[in-house]
C-alpha atoms as a PDB file:
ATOM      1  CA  UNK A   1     -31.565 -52.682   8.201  1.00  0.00           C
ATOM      2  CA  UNK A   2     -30.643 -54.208  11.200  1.00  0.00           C
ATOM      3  CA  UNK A   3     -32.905 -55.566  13.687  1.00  0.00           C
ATOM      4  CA  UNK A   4     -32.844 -53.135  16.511  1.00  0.00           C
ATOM      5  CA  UNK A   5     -32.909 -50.235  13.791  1.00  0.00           C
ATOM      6  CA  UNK A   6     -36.020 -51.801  12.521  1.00  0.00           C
ATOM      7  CA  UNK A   7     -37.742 -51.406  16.000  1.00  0.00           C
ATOM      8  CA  UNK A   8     -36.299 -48.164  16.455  1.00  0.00           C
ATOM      9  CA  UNK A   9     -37.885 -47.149  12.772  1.00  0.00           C
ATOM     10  CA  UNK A  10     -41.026 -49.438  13.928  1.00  0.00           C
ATOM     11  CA  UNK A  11     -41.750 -47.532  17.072  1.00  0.00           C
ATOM     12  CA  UNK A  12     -41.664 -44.126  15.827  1.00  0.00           C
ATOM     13  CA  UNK A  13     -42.694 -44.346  12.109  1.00  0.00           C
ATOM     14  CA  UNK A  14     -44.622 -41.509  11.056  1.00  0.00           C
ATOM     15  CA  UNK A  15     -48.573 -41.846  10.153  1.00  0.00           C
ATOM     16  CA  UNK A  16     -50.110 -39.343   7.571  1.00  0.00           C
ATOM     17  CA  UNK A  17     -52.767 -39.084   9.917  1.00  0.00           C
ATOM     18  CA  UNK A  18     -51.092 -37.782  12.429  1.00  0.00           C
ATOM     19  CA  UNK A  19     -51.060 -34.074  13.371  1.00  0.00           C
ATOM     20  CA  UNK A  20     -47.375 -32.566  12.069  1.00  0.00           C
ATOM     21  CA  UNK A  21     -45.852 -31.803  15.883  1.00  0.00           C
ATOM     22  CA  UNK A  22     -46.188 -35.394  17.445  1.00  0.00           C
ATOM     23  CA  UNK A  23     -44.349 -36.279  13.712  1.00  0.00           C
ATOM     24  CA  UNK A  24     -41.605 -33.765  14.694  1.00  0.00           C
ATOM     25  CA  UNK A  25     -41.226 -35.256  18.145  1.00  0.00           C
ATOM     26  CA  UNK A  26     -41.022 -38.826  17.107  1.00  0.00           C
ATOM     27  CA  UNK A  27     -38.584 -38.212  13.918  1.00  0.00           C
ATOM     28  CA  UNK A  28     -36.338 -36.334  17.403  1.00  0.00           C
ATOM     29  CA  UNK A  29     -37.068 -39.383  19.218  1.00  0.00           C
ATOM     30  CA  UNK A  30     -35.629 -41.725  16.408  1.00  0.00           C
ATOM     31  CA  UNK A  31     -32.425 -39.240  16.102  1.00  0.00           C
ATOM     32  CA  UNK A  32     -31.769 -39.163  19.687  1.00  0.00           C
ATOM     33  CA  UNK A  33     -32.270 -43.298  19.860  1.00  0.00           C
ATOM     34  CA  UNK A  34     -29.511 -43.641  17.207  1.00  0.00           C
ATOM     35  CA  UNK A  35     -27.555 -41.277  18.534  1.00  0.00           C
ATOM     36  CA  UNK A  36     -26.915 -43.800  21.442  1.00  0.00           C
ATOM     37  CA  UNK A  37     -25.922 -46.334  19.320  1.00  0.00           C
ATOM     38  CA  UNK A  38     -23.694 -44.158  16.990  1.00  0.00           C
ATOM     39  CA  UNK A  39     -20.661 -46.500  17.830  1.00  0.00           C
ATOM     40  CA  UNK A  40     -22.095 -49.893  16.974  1.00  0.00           C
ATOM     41  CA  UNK A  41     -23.818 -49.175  13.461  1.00  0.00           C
ATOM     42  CA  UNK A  42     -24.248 -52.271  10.794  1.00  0.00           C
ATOM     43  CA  UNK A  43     -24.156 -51.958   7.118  1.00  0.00           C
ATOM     44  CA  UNK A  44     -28.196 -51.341   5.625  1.00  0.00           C
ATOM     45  CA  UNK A  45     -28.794 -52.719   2.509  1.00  0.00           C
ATOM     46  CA  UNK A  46     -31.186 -50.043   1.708  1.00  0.00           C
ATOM     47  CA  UNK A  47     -30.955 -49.829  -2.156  1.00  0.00           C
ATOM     48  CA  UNK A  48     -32.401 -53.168  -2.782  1.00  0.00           C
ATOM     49  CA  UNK A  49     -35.791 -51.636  -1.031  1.00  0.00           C
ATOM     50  CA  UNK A  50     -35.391 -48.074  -3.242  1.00  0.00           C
ATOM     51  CA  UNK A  51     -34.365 -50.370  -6.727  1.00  0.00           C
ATOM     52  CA  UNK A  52     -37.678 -53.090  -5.881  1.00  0.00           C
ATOM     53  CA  UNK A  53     -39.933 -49.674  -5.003  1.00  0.00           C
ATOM     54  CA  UNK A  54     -38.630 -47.928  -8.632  1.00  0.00           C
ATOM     55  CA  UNK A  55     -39.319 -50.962 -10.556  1.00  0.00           C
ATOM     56  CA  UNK A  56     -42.909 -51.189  -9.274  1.00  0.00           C
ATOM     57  CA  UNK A  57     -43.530 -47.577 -10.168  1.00  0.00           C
ATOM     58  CA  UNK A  58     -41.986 -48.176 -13.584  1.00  0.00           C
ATOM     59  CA  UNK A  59     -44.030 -51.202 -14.447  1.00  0.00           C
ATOM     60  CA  UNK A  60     -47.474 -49.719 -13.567  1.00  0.00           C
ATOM     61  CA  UNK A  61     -47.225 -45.786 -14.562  1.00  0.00           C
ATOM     62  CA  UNK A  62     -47.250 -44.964 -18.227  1.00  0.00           C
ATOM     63  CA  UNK A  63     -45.622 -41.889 -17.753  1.00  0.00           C
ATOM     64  CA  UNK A  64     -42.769 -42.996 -15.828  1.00  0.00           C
ATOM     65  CA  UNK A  65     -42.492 -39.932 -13.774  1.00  0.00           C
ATOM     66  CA  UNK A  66     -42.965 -39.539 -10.181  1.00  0.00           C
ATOM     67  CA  UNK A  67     -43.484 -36.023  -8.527  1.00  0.00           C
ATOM     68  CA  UNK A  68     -41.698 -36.592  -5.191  1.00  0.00           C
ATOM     69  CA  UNK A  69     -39.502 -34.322  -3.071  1.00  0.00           C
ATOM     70  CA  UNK A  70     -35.998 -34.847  -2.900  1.00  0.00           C
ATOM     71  CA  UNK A  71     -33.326 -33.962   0.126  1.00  0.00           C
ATOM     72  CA  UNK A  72     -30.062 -33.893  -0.140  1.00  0.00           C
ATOM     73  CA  UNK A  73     -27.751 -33.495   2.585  1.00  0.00           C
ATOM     74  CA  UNK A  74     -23.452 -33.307   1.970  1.00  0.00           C
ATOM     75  CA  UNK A  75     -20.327 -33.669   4.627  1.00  0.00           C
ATOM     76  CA  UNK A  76     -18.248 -30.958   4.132  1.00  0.00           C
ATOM     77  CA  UNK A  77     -14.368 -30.966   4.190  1.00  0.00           C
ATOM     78  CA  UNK A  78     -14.644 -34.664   4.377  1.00  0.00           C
ATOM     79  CA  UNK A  79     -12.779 -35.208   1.184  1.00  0.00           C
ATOM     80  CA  UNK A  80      -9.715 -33.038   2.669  1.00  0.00           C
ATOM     81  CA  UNK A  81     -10.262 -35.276   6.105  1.00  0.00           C
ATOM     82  CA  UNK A  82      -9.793 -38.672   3.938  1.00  0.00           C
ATOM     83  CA  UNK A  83      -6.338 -37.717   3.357  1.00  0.00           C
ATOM     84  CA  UNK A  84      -5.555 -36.995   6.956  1.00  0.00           C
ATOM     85  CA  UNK A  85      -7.301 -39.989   8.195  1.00  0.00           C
ATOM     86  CA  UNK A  86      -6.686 -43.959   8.426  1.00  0.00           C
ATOM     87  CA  UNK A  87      -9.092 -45.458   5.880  1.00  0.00           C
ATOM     88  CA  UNK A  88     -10.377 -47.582   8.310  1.00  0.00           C
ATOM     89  CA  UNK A  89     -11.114 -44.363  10.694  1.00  0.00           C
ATOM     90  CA  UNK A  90     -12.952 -43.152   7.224  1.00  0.00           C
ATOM     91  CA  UNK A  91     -14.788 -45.732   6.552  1.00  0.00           C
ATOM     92  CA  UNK A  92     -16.026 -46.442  10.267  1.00  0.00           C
ATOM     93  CA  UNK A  93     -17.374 -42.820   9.816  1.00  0.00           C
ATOM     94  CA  UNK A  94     -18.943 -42.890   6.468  1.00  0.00           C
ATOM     95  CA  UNK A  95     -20.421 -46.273   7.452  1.00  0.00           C
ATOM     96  CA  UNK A  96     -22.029 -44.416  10.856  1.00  0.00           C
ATOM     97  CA  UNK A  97     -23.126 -41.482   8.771  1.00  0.00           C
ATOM     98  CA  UNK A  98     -24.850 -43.620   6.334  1.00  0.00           C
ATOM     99  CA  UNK A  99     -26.466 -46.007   8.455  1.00  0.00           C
ATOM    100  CA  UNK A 100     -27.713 -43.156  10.532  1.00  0.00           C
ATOM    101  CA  UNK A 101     -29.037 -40.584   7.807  1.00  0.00           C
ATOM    102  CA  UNK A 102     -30.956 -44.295   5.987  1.00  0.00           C
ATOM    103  CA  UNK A 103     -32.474 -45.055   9.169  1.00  0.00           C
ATOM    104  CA  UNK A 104     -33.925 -41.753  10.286  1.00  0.00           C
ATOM    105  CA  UNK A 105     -35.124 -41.152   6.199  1.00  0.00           C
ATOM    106  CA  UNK A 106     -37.116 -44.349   6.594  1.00  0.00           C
ATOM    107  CA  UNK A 107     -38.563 -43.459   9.758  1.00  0.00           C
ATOM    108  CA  UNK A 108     -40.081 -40.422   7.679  1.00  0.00           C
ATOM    109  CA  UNK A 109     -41.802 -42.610   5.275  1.00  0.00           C
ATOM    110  CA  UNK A 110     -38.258 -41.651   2.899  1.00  0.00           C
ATOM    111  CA  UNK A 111     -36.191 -44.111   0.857  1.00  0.00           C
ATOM    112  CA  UNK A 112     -32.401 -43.411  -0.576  1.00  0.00           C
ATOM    113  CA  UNK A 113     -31.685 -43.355  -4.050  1.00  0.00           C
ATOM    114  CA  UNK A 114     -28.189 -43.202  -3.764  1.00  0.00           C
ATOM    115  CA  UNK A 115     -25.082 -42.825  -1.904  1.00  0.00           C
ATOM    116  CA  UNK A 116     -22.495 -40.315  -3.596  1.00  0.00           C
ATOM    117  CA  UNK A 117     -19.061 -40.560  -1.133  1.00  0.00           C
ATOM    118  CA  UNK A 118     -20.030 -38.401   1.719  1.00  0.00           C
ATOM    119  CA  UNK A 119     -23.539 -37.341   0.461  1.00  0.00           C
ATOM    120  CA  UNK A 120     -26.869 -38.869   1.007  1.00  0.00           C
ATOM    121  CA  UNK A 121     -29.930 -38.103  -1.498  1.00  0.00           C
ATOM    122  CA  UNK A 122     -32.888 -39.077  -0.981  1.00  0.00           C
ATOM    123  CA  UNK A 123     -36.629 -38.873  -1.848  1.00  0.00           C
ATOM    124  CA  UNK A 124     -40.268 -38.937  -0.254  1.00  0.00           C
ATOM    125  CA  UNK A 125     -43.273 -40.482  -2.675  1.00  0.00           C
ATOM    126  CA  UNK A 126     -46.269 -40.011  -1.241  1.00  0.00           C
ATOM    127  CA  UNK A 127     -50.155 -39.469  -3.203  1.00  0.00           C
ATOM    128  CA  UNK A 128     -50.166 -35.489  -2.414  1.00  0.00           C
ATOM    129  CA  UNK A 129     -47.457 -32.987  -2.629  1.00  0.00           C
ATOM    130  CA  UNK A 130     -47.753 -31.235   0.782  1.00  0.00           C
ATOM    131  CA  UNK A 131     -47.179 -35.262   2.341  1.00  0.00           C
ATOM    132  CA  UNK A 132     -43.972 -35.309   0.482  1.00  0.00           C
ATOM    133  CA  UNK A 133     -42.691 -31.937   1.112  1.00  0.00           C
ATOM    134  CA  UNK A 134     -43.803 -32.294   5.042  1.00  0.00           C
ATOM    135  CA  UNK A 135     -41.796 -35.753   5.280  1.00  0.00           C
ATOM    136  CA  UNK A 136     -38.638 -34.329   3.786  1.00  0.00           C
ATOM    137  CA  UNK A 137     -38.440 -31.061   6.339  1.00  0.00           C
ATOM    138  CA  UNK A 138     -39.006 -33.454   8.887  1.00  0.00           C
ATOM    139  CA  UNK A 139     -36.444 -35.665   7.923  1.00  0.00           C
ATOM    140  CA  UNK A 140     -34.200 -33.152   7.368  1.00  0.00           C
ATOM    141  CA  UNK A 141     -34.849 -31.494  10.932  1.00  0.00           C
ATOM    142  CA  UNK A 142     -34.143 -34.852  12.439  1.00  0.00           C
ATOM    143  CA  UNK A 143     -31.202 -35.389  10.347  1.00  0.00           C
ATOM    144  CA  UNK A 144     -29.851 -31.694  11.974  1.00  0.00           C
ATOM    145  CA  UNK A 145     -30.478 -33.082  15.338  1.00  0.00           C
ATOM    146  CA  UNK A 146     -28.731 -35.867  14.994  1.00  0.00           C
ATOM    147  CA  UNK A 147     -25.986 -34.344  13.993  1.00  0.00           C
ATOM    148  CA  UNK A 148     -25.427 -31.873  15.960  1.00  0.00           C
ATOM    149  CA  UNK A 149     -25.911 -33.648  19.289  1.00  0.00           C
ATOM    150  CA  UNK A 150     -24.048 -37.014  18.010  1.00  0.00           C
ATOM    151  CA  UNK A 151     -22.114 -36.688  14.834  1.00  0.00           C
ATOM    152  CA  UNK A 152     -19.998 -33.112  15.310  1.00  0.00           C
ATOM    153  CA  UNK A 153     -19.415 -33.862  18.524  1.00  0.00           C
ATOM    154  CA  UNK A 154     -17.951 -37.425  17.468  1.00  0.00           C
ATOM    155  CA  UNK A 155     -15.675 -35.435  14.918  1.00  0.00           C
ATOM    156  CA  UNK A 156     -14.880 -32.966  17.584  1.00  0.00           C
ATOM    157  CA  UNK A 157     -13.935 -35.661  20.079  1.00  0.00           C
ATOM    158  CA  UNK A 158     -11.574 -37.102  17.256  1.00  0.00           C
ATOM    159  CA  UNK A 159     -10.218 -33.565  16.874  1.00  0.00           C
ATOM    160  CA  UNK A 160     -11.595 -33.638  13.063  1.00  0.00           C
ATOM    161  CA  UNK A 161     -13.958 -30.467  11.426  1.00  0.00           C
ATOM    162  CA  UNK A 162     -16.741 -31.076   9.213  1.00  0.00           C
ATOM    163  CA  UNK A 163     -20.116 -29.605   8.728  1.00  0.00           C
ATOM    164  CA  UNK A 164     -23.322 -30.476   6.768  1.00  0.00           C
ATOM    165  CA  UNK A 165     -25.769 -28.806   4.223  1.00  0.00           C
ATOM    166  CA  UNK A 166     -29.487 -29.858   3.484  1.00  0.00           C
ATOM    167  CA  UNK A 167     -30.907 -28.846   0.193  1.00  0.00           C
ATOM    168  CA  UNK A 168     -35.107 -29.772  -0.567  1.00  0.00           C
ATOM    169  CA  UNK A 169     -36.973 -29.475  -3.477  1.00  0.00           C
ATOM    170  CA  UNK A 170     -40.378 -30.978  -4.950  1.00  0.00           C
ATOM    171  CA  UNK A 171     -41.246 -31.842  -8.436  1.00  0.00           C
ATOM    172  CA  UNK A 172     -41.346 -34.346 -11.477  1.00  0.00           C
ATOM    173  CA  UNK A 173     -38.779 -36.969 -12.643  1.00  0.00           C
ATOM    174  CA  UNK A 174     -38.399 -39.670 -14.491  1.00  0.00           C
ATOM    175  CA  UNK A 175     -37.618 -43.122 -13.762  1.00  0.00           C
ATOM    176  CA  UNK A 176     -35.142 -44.614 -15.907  1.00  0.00           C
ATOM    177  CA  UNK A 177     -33.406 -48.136 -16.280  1.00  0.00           C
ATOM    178  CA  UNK A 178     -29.436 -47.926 -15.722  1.00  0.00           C
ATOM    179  CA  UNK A 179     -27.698 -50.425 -16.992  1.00  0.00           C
ATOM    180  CA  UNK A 180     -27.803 -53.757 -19.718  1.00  0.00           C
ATOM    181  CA  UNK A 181     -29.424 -56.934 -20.839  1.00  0.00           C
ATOM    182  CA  UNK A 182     -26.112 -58.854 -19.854  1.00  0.00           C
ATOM    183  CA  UNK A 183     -26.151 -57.261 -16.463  1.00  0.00           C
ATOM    184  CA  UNK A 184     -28.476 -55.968 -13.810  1.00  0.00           C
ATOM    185  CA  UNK A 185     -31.035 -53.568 -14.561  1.00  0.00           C
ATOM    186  CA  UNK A 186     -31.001 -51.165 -11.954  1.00  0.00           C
ATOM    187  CA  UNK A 187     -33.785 -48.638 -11.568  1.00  0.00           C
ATOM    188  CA  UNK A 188     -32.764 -44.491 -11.275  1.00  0.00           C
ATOM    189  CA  UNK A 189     -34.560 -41.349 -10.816  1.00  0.00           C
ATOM    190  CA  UNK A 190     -33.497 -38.285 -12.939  1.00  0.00           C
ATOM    191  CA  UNK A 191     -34.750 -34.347 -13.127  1.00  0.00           C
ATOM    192  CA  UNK A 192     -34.260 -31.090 -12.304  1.00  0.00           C
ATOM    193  CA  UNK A 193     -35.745 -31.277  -8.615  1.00  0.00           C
ATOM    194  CA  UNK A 194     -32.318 -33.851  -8.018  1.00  0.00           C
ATOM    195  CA  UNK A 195     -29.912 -31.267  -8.843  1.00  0.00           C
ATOM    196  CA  UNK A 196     -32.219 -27.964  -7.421  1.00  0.00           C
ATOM    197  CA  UNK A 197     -31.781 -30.043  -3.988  1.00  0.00           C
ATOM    198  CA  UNK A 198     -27.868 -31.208  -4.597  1.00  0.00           C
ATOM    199  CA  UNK A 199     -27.525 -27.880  -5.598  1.00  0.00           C
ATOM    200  CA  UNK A 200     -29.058 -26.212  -2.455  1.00  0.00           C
ATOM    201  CA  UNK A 201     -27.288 -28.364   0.001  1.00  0.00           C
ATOM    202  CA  UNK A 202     -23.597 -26.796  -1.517  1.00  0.00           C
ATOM    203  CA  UNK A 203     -25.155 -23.327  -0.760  1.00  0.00           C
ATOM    204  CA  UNK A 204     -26.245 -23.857   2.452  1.00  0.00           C
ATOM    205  CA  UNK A 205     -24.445 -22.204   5.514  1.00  0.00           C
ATOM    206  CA  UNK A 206     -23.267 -24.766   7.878  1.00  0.00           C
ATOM    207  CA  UNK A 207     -26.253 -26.889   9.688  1.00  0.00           C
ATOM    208  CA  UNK A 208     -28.382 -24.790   6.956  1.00  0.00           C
ATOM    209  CA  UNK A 209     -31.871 -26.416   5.501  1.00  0.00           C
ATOM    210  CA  UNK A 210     -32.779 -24.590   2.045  1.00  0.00           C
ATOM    211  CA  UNK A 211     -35.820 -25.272   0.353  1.00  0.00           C
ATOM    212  CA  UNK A 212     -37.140 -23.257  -2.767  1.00  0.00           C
ATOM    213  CA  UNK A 213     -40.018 -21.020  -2.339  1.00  0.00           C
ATOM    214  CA  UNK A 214     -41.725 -23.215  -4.993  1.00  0.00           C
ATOM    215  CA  UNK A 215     -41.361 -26.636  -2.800  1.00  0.00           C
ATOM    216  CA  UNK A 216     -42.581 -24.590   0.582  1.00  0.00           C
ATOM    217  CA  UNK A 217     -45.550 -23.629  -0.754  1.00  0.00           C
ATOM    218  CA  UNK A 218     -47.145 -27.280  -0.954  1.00  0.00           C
ATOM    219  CA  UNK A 219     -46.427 -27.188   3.678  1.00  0.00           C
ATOM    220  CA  UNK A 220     -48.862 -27.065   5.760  1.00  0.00           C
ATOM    221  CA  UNK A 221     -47.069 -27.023   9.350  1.00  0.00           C
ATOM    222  CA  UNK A 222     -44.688 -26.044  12.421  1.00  0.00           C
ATOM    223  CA  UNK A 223     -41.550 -24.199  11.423  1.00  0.00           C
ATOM    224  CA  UNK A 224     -40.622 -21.113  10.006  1.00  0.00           C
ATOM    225  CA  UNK A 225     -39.137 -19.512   6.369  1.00  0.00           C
ATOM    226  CA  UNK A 226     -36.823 -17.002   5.913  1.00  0.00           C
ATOM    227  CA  UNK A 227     -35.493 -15.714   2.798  1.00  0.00           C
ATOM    228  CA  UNK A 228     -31.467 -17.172   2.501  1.00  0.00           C
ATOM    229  CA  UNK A 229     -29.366 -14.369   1.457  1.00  0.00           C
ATOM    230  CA  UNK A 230     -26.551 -14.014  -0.659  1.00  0.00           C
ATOM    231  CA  UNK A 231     -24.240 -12.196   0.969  1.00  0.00           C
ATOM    232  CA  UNK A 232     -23.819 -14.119   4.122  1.00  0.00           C
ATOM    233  CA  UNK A 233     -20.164 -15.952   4.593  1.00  0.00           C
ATOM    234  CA  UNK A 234     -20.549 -19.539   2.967  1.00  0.00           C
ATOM    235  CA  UNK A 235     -18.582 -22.218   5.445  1.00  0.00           C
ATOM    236  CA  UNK A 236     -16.364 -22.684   2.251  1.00  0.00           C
ATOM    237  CA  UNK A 237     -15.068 -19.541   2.624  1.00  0.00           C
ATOM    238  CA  UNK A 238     -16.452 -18.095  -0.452  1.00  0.00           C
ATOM    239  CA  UNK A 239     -16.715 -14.276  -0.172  1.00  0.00           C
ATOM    240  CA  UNK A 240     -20.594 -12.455  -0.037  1.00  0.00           C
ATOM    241  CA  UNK A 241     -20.095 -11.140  -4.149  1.00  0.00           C
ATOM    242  CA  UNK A 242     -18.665 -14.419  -5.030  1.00  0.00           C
ATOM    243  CA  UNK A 243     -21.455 -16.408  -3.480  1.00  0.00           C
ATOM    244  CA  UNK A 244     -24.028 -13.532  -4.925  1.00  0.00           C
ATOM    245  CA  UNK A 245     -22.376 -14.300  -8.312  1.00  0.00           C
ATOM    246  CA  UNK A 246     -23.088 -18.118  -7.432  1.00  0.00           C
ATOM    247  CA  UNK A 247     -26.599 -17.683  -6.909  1.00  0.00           C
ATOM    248  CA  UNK A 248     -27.052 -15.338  -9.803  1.00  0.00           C
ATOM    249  CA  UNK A 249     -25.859 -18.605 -11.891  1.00  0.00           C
ATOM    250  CA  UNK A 250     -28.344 -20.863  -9.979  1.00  0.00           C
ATOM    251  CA  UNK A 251     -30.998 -18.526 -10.406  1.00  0.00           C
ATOM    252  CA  UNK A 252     -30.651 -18.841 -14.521  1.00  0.00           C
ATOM    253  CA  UNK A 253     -31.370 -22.420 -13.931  1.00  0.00           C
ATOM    254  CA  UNK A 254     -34.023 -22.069 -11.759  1.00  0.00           C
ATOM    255  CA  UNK A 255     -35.977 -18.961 -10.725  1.00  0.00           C
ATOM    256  CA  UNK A 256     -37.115 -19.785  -7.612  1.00  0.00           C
ATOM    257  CA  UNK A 257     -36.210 -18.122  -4.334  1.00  0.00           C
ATOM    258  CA  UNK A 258     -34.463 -19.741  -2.283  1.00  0.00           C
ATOM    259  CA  UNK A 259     -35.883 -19.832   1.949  1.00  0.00           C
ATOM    260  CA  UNK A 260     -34.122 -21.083   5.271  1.00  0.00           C
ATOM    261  CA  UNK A 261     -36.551 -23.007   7.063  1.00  0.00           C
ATOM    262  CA  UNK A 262     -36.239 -23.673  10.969  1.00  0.00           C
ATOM    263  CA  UNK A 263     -37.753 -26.741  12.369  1.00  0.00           C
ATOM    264  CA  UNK A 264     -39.702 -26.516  15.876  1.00  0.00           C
ATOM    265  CA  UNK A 265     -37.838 -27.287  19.252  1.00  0.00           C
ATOM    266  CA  UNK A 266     -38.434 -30.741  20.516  1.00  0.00           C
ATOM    267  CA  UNK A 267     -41.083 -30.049  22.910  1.00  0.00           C
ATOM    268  CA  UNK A 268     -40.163 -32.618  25.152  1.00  0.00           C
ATOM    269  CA  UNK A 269     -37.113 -30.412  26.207  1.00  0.00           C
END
């Protein structure tokens, strides 16, 4: 992380103490300070931090599991855009969507376990369940600021269309070693929460957060639920029975329902 993102991060970190709408307003604050500086982005190395934090966890918890929420949050059409594109237009975007979603994730007390092309998935450890769930809708709400008042209109401007999804979910995984003796051990997370919040994210109308009912009951906070329903029109096109069918599929998986949530305004507006 760069310098000035540090003080950015630095100024405006959340505190568990803190009552949850000054933590909304500061998580806006960080959004609408990087969305100044959307042009002149560095790389972050911000896997060494999430590797260095999964080995400690490894090495002193028997059970190598950690109950944690995950987000997930997905470019859409960007795959169809890399073919229209310059690579170097590509990666100048992918490198400003990256550096942005890292930044505001760590200002919400999040770290990134991975990178996946034009997705970001990441994951909020904290000692009590409705810490973690709180810090990911956060997150996630100043993730949607940001891009809607920086990063569409930055596509728009370029005459390009994408969208985003945000999937959350809370519950166990397990921490697993990737990799060999004759290489570098790298340290991974694995369980069903991952894909529940990969998952979510794909169904998600455009600008959409979905949570499961499951993960919402462990906040305590601003912001509203609504149940997500099946038959509206997916930003893929997919029709309301085909969709249905979709989350008929989902549901086998995993019964929970699935909710909308809607962040609070920025009451400094």
């Amino acid at each position: 992380m760069s310098t000035q993102a540090e003080e950015i991060v630095n100024n405006y970190i959340i505190r568990d103490e803190e009552p949850l709408a000054p933590s909304f307003d500061k998580a806006y604050a960080v959004a609408s300070s990087l969305a100044k500086k959307i042009h002149n982005v560095t790389y972050t190395d911000s896997m060494s931090k999430t590797d260095a934090l999964l080995r400690n966890y490894y090495l002193s918890t028997a059970s190598k599991k950690l109950y944690t929420s995950f987000m997930s949050i997905d470019l859409r059409n960007f795959t169809m855009l890399s073919h229209e594109r310059s690579t170097d237009e590509i990666s100048r975007l992918i490198t400003s969507f990256s550096y942005s979603i890292s930044n505001l994730v760590s200002a919400c007390g999040g770290h990134v376990l991975k990178y996946v092309g034009d997705a970001v998935l990441s994951f909020f450890p904290t000692r009590e369940p409705s810490s973690s769930v709180k810090r990911a809708l956060i997150a996630s709400a100043s993730i949607s600021r940001f891009m809607n008042n920086a990063f569409l209109p930055e596509f728009k401007r370029l005459s390009l269309r994408t969208n985003y999804g945000i999937g959350v979910d809370f519950g166990e995984s397990a921490i697993v070693k990737v990799g060999s003796a004759s290489s570098k051990l790298h340290y991974d997370l694995i369980g069903k929460p991952i894909n529940v919040s990969v998952k979510l994210q794909s169904m998600a109308l455009n600008g959409q957060i979905l949570i499961t009912e499951r993960a919402s009951t462990f906040y305590r906070g601003e912001g509203t639920f609504s149940p997500f329903s099946s038959y509206e029109k997916h930003p893929s096109g997919i029709s309301g029975a085909l969709l249905k069918a979709k989350n008929l599929i989902f549901r086998k998986e995993r019964p929970d329902n699935i909710l909308s949530f809607s962040p609070p305004s920025y009451t400094k507006e």
